[in-house]
PDB file of N, CA and C in Angstrom:
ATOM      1  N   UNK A   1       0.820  -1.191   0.000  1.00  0.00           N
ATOM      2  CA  UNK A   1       0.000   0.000   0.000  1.00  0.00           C
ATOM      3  C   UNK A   1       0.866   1.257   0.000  1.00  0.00           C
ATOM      4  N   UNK A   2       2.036   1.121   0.729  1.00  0.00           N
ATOM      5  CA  UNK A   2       2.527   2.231   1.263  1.00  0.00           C
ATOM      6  C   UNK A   2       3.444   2.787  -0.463  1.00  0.00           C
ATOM      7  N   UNK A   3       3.872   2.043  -1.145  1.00  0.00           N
ATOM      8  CA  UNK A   3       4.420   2.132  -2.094  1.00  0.00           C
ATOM      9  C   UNK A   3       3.634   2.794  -3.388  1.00  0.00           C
ATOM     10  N   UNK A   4       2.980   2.059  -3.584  1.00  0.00           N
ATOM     11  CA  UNK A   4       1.509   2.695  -4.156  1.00  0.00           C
ATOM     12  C   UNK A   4       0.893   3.939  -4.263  1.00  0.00           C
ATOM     13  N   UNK A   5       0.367   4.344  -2.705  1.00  0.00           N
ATOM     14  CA  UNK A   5       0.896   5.243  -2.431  1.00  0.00           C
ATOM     15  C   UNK A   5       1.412   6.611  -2.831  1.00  0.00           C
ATOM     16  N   UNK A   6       2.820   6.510  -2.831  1.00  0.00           N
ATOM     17  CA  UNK A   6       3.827   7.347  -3.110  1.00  0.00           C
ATOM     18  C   UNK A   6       3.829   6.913  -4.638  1.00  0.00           C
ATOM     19  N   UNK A   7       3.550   6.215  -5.121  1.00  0.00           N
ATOM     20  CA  UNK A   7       3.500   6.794  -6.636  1.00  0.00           C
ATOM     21  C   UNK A   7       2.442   7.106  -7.311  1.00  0.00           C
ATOM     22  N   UNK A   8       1.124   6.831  -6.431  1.00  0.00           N
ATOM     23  CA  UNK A   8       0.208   7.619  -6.933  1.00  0.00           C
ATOM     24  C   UNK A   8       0.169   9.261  -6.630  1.00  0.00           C
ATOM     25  N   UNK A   9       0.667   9.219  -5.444  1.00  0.00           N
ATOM     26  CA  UNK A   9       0.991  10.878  -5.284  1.00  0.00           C
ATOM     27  C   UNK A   9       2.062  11.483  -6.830  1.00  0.00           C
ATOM     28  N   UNK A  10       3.146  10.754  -7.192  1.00  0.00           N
ATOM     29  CA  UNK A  10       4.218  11.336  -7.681  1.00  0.00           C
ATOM     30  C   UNK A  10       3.777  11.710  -9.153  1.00  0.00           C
ATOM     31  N   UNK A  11       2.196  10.708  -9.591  1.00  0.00           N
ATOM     32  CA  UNK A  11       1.439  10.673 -10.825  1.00  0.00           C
ATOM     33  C   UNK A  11       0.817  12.196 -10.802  1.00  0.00           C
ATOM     34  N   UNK A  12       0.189  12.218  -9.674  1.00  0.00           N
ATOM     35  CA  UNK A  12      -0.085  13.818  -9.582  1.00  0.00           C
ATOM     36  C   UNK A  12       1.027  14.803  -9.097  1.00  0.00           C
ATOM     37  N   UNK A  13       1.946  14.976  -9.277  1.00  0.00           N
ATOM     38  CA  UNK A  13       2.943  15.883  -9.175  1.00  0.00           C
ATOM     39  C   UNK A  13       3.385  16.240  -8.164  1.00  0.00           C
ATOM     40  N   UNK A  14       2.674  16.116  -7.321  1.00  0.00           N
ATOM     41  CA  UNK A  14       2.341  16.617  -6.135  1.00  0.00           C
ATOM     42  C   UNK A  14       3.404  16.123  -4.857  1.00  0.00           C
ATOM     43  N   UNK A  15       4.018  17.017  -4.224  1.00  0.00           N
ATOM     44  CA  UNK A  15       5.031  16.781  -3.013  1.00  0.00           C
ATOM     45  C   UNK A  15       3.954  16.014  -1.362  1.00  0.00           C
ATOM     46  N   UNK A  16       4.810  15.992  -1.115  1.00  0.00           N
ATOM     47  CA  UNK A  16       3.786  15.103   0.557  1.00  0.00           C
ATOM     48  C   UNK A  16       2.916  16.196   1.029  1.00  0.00           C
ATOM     49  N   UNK A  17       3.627  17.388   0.924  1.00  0.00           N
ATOM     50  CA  UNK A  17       2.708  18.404   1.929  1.00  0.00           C
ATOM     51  C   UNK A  17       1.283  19.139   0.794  1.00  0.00           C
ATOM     52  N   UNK A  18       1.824  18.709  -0.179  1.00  0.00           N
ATOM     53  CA  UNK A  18       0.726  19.225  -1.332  1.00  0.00           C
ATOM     54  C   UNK A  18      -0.448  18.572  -1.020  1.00  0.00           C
ATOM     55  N   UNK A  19      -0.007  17.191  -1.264  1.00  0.00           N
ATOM     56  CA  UNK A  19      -1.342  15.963  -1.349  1.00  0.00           C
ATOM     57  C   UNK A  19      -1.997  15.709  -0.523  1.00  0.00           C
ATOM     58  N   UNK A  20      -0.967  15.669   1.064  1.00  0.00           N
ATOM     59  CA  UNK A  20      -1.631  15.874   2.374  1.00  0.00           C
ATOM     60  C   UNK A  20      -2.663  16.755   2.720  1.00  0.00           C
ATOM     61  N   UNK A  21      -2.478  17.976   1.918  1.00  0.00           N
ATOM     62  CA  UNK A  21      -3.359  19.110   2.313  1.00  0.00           C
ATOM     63  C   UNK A  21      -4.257  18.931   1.244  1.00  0.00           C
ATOM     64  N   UNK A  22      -4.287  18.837   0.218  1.00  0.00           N
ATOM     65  CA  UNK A  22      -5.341  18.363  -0.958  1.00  0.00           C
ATOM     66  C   UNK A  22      -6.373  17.336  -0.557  1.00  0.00           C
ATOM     67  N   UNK A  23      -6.060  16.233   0.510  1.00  0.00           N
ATOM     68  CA  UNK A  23      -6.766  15.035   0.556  1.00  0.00           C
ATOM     69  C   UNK A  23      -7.338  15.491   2.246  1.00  0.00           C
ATOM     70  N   UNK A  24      -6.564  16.577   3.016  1.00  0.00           N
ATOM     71  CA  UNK A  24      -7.431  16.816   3.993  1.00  0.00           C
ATOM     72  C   UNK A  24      -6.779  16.337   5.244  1.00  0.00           C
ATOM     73  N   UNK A  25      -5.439  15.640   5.633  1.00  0.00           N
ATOM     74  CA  UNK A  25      -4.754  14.967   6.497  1.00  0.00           C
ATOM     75  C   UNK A  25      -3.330  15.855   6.771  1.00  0.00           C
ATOM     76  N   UNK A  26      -2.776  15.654   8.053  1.00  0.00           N
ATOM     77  CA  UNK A  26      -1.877  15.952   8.174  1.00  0.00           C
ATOM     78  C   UNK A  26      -0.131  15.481   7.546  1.00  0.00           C
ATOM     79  N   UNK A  27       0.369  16.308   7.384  1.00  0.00           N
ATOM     80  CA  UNK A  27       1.884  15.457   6.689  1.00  0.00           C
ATOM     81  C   UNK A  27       2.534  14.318   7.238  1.00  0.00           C
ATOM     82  N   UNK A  28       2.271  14.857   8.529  1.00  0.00           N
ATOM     83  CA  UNK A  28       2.511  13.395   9.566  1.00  0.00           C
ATOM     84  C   UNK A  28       1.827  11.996   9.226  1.00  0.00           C
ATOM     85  N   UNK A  29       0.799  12.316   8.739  1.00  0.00           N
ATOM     86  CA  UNK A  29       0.109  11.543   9.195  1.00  0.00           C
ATOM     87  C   UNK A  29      -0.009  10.356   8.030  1.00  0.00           C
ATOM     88  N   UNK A  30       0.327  11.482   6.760  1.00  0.00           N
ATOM     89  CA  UNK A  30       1.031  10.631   5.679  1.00  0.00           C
ATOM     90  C   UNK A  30       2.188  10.363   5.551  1.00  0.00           C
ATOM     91  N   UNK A  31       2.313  11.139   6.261  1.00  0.00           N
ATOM     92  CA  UNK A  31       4.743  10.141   6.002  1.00  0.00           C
ATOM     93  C   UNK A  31       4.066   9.094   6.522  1.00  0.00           C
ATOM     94  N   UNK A  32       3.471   8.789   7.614  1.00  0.00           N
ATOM     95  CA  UNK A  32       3.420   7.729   8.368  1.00  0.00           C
ATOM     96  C   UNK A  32       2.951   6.263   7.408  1.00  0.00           C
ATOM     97  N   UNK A  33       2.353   6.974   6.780  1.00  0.00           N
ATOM     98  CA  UNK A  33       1.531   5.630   5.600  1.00  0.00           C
ATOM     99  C   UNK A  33       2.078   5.135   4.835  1.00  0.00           C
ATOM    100  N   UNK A  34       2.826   6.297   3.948  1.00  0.00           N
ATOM    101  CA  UNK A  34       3.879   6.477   3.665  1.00  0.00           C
ATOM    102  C   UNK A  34       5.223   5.138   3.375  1.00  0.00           C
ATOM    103  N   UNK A  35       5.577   5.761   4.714  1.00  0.00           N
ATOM    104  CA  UNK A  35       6.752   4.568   5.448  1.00  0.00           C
ATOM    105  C   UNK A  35       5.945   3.387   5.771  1.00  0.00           C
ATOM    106  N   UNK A  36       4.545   2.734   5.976  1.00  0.00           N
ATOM    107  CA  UNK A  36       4.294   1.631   6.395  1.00  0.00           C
ATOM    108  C   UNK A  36       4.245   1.903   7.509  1.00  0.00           C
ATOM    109  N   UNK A  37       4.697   2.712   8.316  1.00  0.00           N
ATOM    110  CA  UNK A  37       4.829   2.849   9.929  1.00  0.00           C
ATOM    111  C   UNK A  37       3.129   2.796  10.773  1.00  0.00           C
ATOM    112  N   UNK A  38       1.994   3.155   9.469  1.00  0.00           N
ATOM    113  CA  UNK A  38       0.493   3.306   9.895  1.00  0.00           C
ATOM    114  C   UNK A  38       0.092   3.022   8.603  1.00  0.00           C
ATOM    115  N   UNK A  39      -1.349   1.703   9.009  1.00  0.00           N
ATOM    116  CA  UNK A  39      -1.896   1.550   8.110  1.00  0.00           C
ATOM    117  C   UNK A  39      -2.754   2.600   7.396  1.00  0.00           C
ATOM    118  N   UNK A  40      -3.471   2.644   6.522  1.00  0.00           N
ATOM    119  CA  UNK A  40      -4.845   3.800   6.266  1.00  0.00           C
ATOM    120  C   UNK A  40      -5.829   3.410   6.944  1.00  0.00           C
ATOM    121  N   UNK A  41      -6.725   4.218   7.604  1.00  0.00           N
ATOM    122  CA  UNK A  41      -7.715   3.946   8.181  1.00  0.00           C
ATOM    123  C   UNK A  41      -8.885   4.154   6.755  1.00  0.00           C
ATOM    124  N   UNK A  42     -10.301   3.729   7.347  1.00  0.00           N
ATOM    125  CA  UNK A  42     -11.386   3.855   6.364  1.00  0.00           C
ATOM    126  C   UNK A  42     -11.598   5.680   5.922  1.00  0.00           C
ATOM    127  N   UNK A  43     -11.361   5.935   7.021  1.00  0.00           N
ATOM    128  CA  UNK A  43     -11.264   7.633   6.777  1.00  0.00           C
ATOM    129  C   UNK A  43     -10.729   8.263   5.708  1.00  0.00           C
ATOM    130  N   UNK A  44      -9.177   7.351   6.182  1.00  0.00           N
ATOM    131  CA  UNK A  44      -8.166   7.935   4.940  1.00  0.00           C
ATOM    132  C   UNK A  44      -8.734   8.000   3.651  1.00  0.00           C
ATOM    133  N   UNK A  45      -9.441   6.807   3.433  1.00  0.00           N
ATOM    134  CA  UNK A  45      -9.330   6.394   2.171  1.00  0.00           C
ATOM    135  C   UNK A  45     -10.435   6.680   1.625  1.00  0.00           C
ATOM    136  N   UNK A  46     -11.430   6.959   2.348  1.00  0.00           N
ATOM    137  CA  UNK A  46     -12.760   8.136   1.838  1.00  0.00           C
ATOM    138  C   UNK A  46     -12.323   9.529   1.369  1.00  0.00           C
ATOM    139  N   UNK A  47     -11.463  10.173   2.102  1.00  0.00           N
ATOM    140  CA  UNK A  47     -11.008  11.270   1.729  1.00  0.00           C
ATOM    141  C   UNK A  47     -10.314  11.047   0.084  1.00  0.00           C
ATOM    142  N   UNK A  48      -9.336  10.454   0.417  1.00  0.00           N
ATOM    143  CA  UNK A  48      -8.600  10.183  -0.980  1.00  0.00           C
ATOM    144  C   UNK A  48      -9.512   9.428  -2.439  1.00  0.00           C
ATOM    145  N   UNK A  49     -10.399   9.376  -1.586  1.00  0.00           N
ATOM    146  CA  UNK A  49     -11.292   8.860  -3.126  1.00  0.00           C
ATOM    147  C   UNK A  49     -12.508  10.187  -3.297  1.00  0.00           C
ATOM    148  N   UNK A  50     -12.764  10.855  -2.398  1.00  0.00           N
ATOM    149  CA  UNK A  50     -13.431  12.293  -2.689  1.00  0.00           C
ATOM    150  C   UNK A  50     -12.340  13.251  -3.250  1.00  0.00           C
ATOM    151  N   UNK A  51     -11.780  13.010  -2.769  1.00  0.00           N
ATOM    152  CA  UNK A  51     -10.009  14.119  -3.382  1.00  0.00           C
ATOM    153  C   UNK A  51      -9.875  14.004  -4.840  1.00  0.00           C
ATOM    154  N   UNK A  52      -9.811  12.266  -5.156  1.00  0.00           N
ATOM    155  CA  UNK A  52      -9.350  11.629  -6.821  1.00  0.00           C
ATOM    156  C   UNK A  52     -10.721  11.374  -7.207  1.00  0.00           C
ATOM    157  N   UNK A  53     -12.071  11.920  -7.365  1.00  0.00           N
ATOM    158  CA  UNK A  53     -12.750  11.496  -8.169  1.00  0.00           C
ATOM    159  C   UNK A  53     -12.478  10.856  -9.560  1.00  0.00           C
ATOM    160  N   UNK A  54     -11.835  11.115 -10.836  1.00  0.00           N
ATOM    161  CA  UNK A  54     -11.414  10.665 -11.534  1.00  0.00           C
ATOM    162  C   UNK A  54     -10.692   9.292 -11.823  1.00  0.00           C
ATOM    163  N   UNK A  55     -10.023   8.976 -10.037  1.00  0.00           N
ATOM    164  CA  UNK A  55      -9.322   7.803 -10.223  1.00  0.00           C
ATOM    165  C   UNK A  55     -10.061   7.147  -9.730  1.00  0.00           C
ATOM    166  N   UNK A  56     -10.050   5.727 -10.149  1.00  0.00           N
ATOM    167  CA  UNK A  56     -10.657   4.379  -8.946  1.00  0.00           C
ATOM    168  C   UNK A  56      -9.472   3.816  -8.886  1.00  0.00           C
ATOM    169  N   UNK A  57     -10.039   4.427  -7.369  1.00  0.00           N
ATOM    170  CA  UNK A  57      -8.825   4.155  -5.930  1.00  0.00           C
ATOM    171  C   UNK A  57      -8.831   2.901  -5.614  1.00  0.00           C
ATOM    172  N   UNK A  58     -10.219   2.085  -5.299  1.00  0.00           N
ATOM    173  CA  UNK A  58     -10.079   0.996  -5.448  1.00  0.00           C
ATOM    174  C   UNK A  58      -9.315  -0.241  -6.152  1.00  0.00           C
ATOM    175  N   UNK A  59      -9.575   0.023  -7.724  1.00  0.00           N
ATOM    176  CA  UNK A  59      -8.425  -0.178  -8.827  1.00  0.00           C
ATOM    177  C   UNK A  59      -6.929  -0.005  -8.451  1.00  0.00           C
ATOM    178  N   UNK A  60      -6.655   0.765  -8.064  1.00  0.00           N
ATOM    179  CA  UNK A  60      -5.676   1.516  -7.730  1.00  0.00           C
ATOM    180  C   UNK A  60      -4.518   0.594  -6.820  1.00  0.00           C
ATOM    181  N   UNK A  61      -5.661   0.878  -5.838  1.00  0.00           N
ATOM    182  CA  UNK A  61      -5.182   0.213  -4.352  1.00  0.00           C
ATOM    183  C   UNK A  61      -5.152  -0.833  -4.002  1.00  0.00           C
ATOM    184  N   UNK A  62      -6.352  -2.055  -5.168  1.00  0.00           N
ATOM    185  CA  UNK A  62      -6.722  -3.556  -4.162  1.00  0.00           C
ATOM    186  C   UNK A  62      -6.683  -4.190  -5.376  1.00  0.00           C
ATOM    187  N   UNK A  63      -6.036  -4.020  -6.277  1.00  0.00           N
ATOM    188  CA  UNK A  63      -6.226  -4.476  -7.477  1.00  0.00           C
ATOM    189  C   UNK A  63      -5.581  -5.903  -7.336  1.00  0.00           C
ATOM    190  N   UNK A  64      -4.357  -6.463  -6.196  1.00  0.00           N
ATOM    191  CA  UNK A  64      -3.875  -7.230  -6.391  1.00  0.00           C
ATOM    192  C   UNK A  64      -4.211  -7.772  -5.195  1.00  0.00           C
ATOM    193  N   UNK A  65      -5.581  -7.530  -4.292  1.00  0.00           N
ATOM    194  CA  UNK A  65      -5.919  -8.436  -3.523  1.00  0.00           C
ATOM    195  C   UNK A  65      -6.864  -9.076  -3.882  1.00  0.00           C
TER     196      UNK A  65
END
């Protein structure tokens, strides 16, 4: 996930503190996800799919579970 992630951020151009604040979370709180150090909660990942309308996050994210 955590890998993922960071290259879906890097698809949108976008630095940690950009995307963090775009999706509504603290920077912390994404390094943390980030690094693997914290999973995403359901929260997270509501936000980030209201944030990416365009993308399915789902697709995205669980494609290989």
């Amino acid at each position: 996930m955590n890998e993922t992630l960071v290259n879906f951020r890097n698809t949108k151009k976008m630095s940690q503190v950009q995307f963090a604040r775009y999706i509504g979370v603290s920077t912390s709180f994404l390094s943390k996800i980030e690094l693997g150090d914290r999973k995403p909660s359901f929260n997270f990942m509501q936000k980030l799919k209201s944030a990416f309308d365009d993308a399915d996050i789902d697709e995205i994210f669980f494609k290989n579970k």
